[in-house]
C-alpha atoms as a PDB file:
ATOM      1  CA  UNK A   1      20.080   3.905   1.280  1.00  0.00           C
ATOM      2  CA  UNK A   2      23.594   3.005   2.990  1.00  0.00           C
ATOM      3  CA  UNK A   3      22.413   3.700   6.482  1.00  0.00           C
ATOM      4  CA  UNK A   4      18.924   1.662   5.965  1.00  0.00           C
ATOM      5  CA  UNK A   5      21.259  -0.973   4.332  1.00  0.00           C
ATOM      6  CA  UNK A   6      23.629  -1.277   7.214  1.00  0.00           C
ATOM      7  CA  UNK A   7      20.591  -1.022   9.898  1.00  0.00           C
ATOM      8  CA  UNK A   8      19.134  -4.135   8.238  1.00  0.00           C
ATOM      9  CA  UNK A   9      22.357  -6.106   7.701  1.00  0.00           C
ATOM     10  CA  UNK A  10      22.304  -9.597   9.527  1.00  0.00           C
ATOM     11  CA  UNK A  11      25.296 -10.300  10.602  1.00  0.00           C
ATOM     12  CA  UNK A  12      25.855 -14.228   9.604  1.00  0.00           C
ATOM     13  CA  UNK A  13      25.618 -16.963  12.109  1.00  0.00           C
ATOM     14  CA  UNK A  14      28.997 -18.953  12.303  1.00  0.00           C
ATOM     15  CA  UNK A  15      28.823 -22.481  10.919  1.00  0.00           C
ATOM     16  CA  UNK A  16      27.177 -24.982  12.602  1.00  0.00           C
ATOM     17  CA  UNK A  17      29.606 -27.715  11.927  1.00  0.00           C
ATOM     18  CA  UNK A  18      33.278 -27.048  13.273  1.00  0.00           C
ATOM     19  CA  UNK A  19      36.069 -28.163  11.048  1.00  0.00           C
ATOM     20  CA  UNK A  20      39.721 -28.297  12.014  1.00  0.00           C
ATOM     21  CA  UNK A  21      41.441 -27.021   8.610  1.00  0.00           C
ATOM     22  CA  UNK A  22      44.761 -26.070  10.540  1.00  0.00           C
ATOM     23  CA  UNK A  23      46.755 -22.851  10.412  1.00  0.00           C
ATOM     24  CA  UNK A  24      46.586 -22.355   6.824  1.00  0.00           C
ATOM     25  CA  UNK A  25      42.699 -22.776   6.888  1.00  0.00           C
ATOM     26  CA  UNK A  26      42.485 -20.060   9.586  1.00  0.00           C
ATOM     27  CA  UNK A  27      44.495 -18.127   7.890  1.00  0.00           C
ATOM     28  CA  UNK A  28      42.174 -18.420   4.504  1.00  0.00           C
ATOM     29  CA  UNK A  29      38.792 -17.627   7.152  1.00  0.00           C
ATOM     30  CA  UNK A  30      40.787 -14.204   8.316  1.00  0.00           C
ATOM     31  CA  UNK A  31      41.674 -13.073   4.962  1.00  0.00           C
ATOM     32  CA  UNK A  32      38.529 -13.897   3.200  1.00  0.00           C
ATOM     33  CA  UNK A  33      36.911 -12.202   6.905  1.00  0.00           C
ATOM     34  CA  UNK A  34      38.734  -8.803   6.016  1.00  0.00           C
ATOM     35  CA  UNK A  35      37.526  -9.163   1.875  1.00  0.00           C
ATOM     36  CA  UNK A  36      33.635  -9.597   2.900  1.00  0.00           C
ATOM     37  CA  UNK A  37      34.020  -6.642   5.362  1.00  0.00           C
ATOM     38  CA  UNK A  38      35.726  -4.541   2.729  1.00  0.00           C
ATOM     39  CA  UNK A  39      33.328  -5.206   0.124  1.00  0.00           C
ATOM     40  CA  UNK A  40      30.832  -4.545   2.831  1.00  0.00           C
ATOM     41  CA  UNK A  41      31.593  -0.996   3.442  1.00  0.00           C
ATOM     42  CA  UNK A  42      32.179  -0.145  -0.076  1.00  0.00           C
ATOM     43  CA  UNK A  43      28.326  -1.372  -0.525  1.00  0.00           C
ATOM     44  CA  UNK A  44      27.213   0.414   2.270  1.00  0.00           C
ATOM     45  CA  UNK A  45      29.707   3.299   0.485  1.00  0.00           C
ATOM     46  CA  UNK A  46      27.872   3.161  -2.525  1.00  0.00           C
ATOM     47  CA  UNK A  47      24.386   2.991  -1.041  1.00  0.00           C
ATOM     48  CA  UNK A  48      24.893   5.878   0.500  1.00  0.00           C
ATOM     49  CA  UNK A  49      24.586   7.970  -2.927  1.00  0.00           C
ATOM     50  CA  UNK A  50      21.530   7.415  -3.566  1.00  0.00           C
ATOM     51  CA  UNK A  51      18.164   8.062  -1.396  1.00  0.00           C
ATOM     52  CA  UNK A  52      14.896   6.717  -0.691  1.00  0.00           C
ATOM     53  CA  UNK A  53      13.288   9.579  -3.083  1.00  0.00           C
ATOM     54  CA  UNK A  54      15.715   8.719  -5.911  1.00  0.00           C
ATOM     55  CA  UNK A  55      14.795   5.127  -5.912  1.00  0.00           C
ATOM     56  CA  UNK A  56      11.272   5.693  -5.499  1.00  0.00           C
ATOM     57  CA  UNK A  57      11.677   7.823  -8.722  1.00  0.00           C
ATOM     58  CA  UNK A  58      13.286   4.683 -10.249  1.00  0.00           C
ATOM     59  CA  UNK A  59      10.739   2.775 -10.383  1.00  0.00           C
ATOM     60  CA  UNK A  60       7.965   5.500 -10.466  1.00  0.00           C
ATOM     61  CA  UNK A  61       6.474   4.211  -7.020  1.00  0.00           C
ATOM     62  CA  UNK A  62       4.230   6.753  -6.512  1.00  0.00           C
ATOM     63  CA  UNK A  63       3.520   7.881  -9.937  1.00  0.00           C
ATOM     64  CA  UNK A  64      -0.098   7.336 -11.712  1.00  0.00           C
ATOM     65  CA  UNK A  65       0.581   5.015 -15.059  1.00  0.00           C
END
């Protein structure tokens, strides 16, 4: 499931409208840049524990009710 996860990923489009927040606002876009790719990996991470099979089983996909 990680690999279809990160094959699917969009990667977000900057903003549209460009504000000037100064230093300390660039600093706050870097940091929170390095969190959302962090918690990225650890999803894709986590993901990758589980397969299409075991989710299918899940929710019983396939199975007659």
């Amino acid at each position: 499931m990680g690999d279809i996860y990160e094959a699917i990923s969009i990667v977000p489009n900057e903003a549209a409208i460009d504000v000037d927040c100064g230093v300390a606002g660039e600093q706050l876009d870097v940091e929170l840049e390095k969190i959302l790719q962090e918690a990225e990996l650890k999803t894709i991470e986590y993901l990758r524990g589980y397969t299409i099979a075991q989710l299918m089983d899940r929710v019983q996909f396939f199975k007659e009710q």
